[in-house]
PDB file of N, CA and C in Angstrom:
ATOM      1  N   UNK A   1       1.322  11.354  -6.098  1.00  0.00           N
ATOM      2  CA  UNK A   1       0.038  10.808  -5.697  1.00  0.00           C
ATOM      3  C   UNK A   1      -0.336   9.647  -6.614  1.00  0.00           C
ATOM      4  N   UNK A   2      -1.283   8.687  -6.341  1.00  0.00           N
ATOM      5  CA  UNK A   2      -1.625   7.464  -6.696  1.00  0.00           C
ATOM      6  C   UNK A   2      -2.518   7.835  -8.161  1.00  0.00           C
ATOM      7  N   UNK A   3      -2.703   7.769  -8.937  1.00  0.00           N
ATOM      8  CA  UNK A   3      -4.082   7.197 -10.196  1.00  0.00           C
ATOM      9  C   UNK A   3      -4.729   7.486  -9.419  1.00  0.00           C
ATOM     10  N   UNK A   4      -6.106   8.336  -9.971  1.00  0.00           N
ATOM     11  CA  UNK A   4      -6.968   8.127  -9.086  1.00  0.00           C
ATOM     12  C   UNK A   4      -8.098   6.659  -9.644  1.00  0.00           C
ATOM     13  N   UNK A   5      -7.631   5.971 -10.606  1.00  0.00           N
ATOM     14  CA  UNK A   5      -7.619   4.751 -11.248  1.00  0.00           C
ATOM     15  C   UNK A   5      -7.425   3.143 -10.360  1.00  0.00           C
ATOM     16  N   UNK A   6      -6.341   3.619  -9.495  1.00  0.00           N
ATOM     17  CA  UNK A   6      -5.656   2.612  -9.009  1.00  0.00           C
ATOM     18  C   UNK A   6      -6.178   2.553  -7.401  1.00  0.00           C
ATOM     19  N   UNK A   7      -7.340   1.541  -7.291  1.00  0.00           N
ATOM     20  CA  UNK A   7      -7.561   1.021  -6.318  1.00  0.00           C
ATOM     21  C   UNK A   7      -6.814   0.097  -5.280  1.00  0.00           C
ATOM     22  N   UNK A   8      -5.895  -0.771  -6.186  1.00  0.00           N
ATOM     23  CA  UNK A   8      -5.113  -1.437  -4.735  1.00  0.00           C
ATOM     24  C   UNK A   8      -6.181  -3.039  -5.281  1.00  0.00           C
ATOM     25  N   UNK A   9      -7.590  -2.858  -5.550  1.00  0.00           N
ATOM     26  CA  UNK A   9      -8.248  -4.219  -6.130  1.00  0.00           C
ATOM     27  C   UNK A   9      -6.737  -5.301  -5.994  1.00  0.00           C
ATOM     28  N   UNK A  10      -7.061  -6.586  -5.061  1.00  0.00           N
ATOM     29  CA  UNK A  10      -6.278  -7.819  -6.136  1.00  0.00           C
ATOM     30  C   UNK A  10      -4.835  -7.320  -6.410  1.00  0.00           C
ATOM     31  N   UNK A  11      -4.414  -6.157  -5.308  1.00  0.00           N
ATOM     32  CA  UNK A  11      -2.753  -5.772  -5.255  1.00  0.00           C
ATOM     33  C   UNK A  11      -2.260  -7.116  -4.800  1.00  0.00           C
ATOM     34  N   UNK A  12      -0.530  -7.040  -4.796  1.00  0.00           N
ATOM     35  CA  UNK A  12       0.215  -7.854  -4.135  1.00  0.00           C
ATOM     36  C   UNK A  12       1.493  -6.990  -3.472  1.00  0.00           C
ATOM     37  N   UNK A  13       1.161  -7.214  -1.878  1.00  0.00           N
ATOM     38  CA  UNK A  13       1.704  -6.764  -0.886  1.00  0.00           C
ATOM     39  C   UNK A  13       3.249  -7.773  -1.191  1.00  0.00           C
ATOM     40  N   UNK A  14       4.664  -6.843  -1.628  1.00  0.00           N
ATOM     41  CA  UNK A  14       5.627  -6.919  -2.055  1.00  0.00           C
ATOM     42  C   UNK A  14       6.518  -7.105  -0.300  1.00  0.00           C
ATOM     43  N   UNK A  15       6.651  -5.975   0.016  1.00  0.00           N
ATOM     44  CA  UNK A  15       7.305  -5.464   1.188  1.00  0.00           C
ATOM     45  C   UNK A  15       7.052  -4.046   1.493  1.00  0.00           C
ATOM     46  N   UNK A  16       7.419  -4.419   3.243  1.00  0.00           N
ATOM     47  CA  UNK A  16       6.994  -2.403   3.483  1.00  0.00           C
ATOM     48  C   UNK A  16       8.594  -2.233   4.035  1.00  0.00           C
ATOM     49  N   UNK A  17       9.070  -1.525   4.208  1.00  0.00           N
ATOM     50  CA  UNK A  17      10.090  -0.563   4.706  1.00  0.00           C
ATOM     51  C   UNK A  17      10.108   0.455   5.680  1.00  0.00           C
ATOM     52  N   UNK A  18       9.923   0.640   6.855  1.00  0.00           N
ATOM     53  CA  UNK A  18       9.967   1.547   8.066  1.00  0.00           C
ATOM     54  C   UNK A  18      11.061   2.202   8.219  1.00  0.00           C
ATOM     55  N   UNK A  19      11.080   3.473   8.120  1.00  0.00           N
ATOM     56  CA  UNK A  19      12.422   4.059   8.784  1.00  0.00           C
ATOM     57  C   UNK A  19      11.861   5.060   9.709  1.00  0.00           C
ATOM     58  N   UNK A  20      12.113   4.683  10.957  1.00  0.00           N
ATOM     59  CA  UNK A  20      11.528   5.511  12.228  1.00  0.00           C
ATOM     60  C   UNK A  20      11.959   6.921  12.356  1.00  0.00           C
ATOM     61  N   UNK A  21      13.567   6.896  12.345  1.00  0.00           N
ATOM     62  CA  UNK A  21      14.460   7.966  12.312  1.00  0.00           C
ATOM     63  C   UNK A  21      14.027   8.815  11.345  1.00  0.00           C
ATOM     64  N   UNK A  22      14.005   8.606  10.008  1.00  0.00           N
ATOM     65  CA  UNK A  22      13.578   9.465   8.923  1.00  0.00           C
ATOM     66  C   UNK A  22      12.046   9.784   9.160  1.00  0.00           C
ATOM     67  N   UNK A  23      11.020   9.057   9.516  1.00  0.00           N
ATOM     68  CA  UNK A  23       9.658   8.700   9.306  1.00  0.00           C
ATOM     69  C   UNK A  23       9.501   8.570   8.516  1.00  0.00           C
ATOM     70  N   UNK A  24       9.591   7.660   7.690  1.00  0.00           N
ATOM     71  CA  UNK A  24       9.507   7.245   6.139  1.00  0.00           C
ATOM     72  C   UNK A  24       9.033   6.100   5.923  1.00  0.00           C
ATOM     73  N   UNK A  25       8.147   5.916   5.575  1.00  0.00           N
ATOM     74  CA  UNK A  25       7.358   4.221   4.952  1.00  0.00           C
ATOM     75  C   UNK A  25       7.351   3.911   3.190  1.00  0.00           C
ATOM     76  N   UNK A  26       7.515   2.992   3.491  1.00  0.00           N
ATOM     77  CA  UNK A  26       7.982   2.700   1.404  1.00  0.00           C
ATOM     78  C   UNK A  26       6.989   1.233   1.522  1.00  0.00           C
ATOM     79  N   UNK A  27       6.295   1.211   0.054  1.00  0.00           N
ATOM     80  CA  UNK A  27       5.503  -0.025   0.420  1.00  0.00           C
ATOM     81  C   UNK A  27       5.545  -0.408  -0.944  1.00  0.00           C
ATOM     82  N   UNK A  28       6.055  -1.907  -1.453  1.00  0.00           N
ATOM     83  CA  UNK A  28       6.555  -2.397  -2.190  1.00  0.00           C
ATOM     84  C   UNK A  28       5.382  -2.970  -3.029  1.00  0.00           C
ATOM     85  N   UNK A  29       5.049  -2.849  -4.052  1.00  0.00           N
ATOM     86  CA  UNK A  29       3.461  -3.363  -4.039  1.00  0.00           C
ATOM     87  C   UNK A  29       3.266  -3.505  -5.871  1.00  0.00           C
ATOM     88  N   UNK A  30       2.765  -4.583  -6.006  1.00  0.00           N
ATOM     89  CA  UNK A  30       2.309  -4.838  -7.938  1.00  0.00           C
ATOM     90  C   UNK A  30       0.992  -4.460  -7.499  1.00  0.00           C
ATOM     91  N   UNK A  31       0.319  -3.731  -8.861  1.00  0.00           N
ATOM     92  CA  UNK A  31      -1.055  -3.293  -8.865  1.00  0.00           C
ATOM     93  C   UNK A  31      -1.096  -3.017  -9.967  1.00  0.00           C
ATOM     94  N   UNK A  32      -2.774  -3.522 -10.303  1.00  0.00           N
ATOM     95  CA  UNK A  32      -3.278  -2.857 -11.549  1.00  0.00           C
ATOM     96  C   UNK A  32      -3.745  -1.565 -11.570  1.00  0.00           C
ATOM     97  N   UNK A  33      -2.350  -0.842 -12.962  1.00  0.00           N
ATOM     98  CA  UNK A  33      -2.540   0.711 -12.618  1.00  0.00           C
ATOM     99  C   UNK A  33      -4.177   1.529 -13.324  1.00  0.00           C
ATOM    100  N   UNK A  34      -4.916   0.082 -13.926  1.00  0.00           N
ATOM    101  CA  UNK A  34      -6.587   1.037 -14.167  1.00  0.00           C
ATOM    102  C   UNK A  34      -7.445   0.137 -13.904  1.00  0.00           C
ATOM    103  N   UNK A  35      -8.742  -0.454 -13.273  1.00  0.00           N
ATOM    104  CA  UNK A  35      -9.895  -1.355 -13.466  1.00  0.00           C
ATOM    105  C   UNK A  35      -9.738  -2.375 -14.264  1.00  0.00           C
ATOM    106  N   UNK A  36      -9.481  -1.903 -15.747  1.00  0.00           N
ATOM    107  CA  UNK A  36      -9.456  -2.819 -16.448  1.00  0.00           C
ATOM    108  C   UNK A  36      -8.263  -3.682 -17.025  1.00  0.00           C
ATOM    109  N   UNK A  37      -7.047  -3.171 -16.477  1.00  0.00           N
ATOM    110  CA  UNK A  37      -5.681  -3.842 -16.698  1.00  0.00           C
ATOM    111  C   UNK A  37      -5.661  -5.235 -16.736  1.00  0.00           C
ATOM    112  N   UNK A  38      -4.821  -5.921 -17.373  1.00  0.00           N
ATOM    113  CA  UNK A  38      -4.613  -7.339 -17.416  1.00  0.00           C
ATOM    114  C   UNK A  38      -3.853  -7.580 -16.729  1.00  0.00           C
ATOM    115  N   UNK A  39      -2.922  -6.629 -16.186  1.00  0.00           N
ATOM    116  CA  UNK A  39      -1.452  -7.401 -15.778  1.00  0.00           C
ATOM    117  C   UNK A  39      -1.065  -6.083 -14.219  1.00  0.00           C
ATOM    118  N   UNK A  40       0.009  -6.774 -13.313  1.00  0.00           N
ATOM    119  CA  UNK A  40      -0.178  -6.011 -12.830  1.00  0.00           C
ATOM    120  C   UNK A  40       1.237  -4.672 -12.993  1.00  0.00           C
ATOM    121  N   UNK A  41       1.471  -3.711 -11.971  1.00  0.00           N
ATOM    122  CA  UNK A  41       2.946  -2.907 -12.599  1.00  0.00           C
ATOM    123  C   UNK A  41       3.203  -3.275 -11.023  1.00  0.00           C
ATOM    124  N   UNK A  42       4.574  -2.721 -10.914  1.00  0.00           N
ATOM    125  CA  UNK A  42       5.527  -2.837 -10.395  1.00  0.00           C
ATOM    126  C   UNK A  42       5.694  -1.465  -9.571  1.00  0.00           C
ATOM    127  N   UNK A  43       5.563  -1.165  -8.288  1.00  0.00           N
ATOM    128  CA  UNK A  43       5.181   0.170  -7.738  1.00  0.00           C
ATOM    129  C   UNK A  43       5.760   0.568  -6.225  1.00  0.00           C
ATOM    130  N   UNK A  44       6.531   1.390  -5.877  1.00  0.00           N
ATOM    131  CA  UNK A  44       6.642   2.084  -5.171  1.00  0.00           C
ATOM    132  C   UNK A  44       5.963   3.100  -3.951  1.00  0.00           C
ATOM    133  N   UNK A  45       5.355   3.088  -3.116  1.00  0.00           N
ATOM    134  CA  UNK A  45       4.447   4.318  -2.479  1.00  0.00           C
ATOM    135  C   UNK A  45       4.740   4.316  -1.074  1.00  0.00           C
ATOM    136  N   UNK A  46       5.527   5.686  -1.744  1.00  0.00           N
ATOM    137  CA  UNK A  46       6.114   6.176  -0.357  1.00  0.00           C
ATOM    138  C   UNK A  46       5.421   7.385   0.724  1.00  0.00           C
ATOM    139  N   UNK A  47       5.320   7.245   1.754  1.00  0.00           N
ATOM    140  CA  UNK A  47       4.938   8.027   2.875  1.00  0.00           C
ATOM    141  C   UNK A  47       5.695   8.832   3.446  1.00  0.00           C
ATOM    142  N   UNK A  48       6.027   9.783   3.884  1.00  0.00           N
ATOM    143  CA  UNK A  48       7.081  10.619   4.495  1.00  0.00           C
ATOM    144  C   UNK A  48       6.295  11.723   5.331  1.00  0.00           C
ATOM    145  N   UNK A  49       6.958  11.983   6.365  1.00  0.00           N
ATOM    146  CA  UNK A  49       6.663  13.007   7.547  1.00  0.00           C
ATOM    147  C   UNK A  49       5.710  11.747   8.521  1.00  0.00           C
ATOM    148  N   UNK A  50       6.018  10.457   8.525  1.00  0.00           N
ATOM    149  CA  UNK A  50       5.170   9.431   9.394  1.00  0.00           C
ATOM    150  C   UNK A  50       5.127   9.885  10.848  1.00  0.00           C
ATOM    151  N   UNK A  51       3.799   9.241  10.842  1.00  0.00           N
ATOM    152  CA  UNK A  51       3.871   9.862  12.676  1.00  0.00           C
ATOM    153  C   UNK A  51       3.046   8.927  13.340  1.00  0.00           C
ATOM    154  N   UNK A  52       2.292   7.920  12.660  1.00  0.00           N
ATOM    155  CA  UNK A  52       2.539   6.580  13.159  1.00  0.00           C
ATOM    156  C   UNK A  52       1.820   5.357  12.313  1.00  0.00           C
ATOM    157  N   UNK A  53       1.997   4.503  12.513  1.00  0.00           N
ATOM    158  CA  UNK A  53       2.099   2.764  11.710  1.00  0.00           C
ATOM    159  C   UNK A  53       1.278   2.167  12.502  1.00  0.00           C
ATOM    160  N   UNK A  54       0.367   1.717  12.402  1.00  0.00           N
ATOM    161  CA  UNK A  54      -0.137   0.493  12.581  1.00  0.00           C
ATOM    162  C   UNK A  54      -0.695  -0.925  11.920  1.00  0.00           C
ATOM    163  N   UNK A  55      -0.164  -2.064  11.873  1.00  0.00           N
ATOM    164  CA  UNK A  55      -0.724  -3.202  10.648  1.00  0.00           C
ATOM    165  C   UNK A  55      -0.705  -4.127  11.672  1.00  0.00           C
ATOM    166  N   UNK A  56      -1.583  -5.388  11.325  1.00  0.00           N
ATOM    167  CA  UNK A  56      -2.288  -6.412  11.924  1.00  0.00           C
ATOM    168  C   UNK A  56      -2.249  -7.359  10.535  1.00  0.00           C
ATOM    169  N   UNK A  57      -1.826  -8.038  10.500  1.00  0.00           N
ATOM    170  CA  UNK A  57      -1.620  -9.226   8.959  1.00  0.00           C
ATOM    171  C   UNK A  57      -1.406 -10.767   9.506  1.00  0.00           C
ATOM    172  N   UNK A  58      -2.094 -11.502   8.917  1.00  0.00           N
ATOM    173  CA  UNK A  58      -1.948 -12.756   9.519  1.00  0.00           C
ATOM    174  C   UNK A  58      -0.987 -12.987   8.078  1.00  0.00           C
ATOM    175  N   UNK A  59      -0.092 -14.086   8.362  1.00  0.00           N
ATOM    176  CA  UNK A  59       1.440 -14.231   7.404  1.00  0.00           C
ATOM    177  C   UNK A  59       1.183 -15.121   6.648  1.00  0.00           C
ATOM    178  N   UNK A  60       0.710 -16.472   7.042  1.00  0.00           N
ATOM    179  CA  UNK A  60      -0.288 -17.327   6.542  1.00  0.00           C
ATOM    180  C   UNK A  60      -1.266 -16.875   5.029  1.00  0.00           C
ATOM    181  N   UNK A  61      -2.101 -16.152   5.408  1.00  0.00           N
ATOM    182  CA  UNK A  61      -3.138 -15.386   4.664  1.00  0.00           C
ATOM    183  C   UNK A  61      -3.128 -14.651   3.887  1.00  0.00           C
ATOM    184  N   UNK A  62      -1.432 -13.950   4.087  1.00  0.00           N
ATOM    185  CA  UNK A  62      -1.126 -13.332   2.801  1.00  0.00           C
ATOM    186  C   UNK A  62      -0.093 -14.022   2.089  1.00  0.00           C
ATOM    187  N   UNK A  63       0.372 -15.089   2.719  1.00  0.00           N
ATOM    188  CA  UNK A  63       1.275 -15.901   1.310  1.00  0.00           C
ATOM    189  C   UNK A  63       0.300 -17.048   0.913  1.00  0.00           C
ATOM    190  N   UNK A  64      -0.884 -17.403   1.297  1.00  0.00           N
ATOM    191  CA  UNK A  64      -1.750 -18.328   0.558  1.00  0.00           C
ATOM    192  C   UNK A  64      -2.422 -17.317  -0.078  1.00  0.00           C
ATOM    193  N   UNK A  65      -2.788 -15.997  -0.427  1.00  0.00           N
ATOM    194  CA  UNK A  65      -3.667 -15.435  -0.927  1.00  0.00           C
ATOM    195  C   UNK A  65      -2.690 -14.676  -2.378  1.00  0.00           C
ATOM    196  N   UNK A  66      -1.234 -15.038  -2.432  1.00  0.00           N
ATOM    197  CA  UNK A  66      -0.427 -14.348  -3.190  1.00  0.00           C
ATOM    198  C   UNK A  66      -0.938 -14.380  -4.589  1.00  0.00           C
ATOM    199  N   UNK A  67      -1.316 -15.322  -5.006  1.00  0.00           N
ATOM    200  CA  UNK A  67      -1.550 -15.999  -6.415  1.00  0.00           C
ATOM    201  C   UNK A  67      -2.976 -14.704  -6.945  1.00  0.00           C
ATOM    202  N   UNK A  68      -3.882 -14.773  -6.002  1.00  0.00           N
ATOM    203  CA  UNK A  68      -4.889 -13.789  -6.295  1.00  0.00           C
ATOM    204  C   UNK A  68      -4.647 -12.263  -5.929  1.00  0.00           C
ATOM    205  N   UNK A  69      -3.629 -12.059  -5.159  1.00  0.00           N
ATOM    206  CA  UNK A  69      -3.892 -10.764  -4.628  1.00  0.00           C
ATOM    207  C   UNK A  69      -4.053 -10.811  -3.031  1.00  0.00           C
ATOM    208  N   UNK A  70      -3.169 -10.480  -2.216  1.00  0.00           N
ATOM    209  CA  UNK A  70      -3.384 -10.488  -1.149  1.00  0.00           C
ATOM    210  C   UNK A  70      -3.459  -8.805  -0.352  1.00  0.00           C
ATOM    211  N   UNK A  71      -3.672  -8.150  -1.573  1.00  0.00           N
ATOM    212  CA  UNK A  71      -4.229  -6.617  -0.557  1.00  0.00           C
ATOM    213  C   UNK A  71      -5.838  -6.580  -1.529  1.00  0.00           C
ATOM    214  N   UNK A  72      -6.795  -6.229  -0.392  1.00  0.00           N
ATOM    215  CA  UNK A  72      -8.427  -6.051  -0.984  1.00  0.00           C
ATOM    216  C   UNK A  72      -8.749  -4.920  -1.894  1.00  0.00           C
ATOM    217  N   UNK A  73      -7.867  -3.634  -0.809  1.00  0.00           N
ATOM    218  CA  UNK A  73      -7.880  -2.761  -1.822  1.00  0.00           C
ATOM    219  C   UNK A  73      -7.434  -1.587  -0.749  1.00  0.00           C
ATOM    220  N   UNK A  74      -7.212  -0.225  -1.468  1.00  0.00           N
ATOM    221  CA  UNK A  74      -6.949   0.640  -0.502  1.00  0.00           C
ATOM    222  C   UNK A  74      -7.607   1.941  -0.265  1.00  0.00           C
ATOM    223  N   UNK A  75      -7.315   2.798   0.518  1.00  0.00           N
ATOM    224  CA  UNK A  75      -8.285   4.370   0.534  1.00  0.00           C
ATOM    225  C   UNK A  75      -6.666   4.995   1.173  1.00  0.00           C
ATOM    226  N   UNK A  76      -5.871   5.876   0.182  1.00  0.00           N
ATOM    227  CA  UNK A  76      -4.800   6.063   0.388  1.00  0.00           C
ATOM    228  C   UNK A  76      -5.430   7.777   0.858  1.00  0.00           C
ATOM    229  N   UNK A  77      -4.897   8.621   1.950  1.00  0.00           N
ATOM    230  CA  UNK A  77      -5.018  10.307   2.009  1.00  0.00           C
ATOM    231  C   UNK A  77      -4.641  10.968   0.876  1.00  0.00           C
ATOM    232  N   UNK A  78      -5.715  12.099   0.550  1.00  0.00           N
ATOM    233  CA  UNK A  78      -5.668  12.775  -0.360  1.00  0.00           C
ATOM    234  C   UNK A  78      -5.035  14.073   0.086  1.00  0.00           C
ATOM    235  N   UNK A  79      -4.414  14.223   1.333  1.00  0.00           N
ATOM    236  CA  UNK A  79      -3.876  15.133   2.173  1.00  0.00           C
ATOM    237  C   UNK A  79      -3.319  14.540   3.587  1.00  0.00           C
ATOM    238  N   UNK A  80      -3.016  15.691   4.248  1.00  0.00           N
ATOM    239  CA  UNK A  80      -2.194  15.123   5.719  1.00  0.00           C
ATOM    240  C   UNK A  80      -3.520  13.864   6.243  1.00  0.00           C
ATOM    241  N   UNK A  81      -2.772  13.092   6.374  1.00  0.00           N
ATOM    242  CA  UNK A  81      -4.112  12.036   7.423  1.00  0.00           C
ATOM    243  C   UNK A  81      -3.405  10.600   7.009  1.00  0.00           C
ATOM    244  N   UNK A  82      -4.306   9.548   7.250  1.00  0.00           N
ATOM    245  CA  UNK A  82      -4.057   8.169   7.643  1.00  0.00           C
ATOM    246  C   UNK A  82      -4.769   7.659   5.980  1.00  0.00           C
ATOM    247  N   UNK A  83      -3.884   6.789   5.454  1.00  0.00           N
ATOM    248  CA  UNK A  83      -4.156   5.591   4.581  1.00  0.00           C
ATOM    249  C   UNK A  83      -4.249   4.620   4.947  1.00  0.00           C
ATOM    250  N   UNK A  84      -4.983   4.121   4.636  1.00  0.00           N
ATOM    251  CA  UNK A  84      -5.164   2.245   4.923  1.00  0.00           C
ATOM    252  C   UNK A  84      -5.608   1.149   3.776  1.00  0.00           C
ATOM    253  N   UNK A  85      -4.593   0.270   4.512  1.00  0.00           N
ATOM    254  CA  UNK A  85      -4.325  -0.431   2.998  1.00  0.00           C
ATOM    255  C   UNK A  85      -4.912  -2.021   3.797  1.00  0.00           C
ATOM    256  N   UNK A  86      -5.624  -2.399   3.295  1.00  0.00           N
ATOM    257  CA  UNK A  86      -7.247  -3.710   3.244  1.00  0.00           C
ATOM    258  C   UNK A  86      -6.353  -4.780   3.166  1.00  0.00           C
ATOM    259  N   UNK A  87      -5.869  -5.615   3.948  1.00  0.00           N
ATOM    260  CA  UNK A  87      -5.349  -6.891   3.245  1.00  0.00           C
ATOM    261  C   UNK A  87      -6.389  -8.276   3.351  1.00  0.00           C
ATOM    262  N   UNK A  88      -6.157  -9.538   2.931  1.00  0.00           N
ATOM    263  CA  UNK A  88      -6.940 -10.289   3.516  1.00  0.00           C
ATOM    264  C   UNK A  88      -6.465 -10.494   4.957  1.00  0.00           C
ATOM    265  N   UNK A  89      -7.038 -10.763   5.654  1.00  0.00           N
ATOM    266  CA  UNK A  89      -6.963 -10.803   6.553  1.00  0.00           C
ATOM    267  C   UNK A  89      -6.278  -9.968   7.978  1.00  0.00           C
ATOM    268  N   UNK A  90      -6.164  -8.967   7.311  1.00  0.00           N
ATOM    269  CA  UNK A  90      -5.638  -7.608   8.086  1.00  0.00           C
ATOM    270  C   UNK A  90      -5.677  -6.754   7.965  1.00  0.00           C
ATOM    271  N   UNK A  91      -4.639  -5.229   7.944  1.00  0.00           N
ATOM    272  CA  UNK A  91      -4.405  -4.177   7.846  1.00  0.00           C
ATOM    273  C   UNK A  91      -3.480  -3.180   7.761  1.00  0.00           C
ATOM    274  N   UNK A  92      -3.074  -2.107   7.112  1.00  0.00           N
ATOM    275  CA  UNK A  92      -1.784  -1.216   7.542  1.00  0.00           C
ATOM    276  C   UNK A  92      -2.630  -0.318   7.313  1.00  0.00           C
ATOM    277  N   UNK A  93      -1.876   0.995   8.269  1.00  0.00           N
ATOM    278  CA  UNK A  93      -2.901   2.309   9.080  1.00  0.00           C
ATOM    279  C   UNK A  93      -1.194   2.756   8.808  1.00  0.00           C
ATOM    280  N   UNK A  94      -1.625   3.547   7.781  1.00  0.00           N
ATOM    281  CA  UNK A  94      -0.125   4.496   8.047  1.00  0.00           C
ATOM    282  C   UNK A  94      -0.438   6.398   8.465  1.00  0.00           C
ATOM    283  N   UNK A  95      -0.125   6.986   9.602  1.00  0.00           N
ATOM    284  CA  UNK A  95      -0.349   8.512   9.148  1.00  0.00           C
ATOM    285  C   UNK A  95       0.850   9.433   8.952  1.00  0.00           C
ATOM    286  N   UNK A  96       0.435  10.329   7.678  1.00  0.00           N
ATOM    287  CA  UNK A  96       1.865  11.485   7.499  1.00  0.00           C
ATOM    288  C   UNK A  96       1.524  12.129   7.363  1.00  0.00           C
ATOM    289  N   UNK A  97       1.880  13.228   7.374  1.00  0.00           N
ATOM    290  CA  UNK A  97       2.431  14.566   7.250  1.00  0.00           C
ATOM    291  C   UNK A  97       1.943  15.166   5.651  1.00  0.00           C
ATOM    292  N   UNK A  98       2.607  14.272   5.010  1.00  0.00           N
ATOM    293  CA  UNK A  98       2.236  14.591   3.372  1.00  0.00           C
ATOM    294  C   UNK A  98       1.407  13.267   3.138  1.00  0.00           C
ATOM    295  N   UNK A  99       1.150  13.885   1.576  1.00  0.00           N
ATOM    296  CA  UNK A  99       0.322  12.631   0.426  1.00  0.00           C
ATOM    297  C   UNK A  99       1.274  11.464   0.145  1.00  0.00           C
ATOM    298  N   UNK A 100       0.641  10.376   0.341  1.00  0.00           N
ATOM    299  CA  UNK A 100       1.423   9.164  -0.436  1.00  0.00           C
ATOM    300  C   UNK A 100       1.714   9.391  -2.057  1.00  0.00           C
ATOM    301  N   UNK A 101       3.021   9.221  -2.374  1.00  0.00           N
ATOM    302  CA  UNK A 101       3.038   9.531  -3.847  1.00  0.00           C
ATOM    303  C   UNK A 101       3.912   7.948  -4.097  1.00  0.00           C
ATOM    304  N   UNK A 102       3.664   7.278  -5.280  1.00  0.00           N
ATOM    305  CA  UNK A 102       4.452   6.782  -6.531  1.00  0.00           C
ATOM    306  C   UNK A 102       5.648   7.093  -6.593  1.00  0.00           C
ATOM    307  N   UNK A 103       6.807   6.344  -6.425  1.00  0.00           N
ATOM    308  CA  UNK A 103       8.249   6.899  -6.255  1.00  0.00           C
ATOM    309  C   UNK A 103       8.648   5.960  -7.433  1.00  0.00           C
ATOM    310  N   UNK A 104       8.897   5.198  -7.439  1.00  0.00           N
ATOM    311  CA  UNK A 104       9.105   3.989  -8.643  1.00  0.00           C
ATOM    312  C   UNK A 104       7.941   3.168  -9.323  1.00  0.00           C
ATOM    313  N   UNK A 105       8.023   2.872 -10.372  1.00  0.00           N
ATOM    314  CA  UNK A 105       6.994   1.898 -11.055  1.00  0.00           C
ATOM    315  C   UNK A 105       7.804   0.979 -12.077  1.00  0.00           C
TER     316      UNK A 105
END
């Protein structure tokens, strides 16, 4: 599971990873791991038991917004249900089965 520290604030949307077959979502992402961090880490957060995806992202908006942060912030499930992750100018709606956890940092 995520920090409960780590908002997603001023993230940078890395890459996501879909695997339909498995239901597995991996989302590639730098974030500051407390409020007050200077810098950001290097992070992993994976989804498993997916049962469905939805994102809306203009492509534009998140490579001009890279420099600041192009995710707003997030409200990840604290149990079975849907996370959603704020970008500028869009969205990802992921739902699973389990909790999003931290796989790499």
């Amino acid at each position: 599971m995520l920090h409960d520290d780590m908002q997603g604030h001023d993230a940078l949307l890395d890459g996501l990873d879909f695997d339909p077959v498995k239901g597995v979502v991996s989302l590639r992402l730098q974030a500051y791991p407390k409020p007050d961090a200077s810098t950001r880490t290097a992070i992993v957060v994976l989804f498993e038991g997916v049962t469905a995806v939805a994102m809306h992202a203009d492509v534009a908006s998140l490579a001009g917004n890279r420099f600041a942060g192009n995710v707003s912030y997030w409200h990840m499930a604290d149990s079975r249900g849907t996370s959603y992750i704020y970008l500028t100018e869009g969205y990802i709606a992921i739902t699973a089965e389990g909790v999003p956890k931290v796989v790499q940092s």
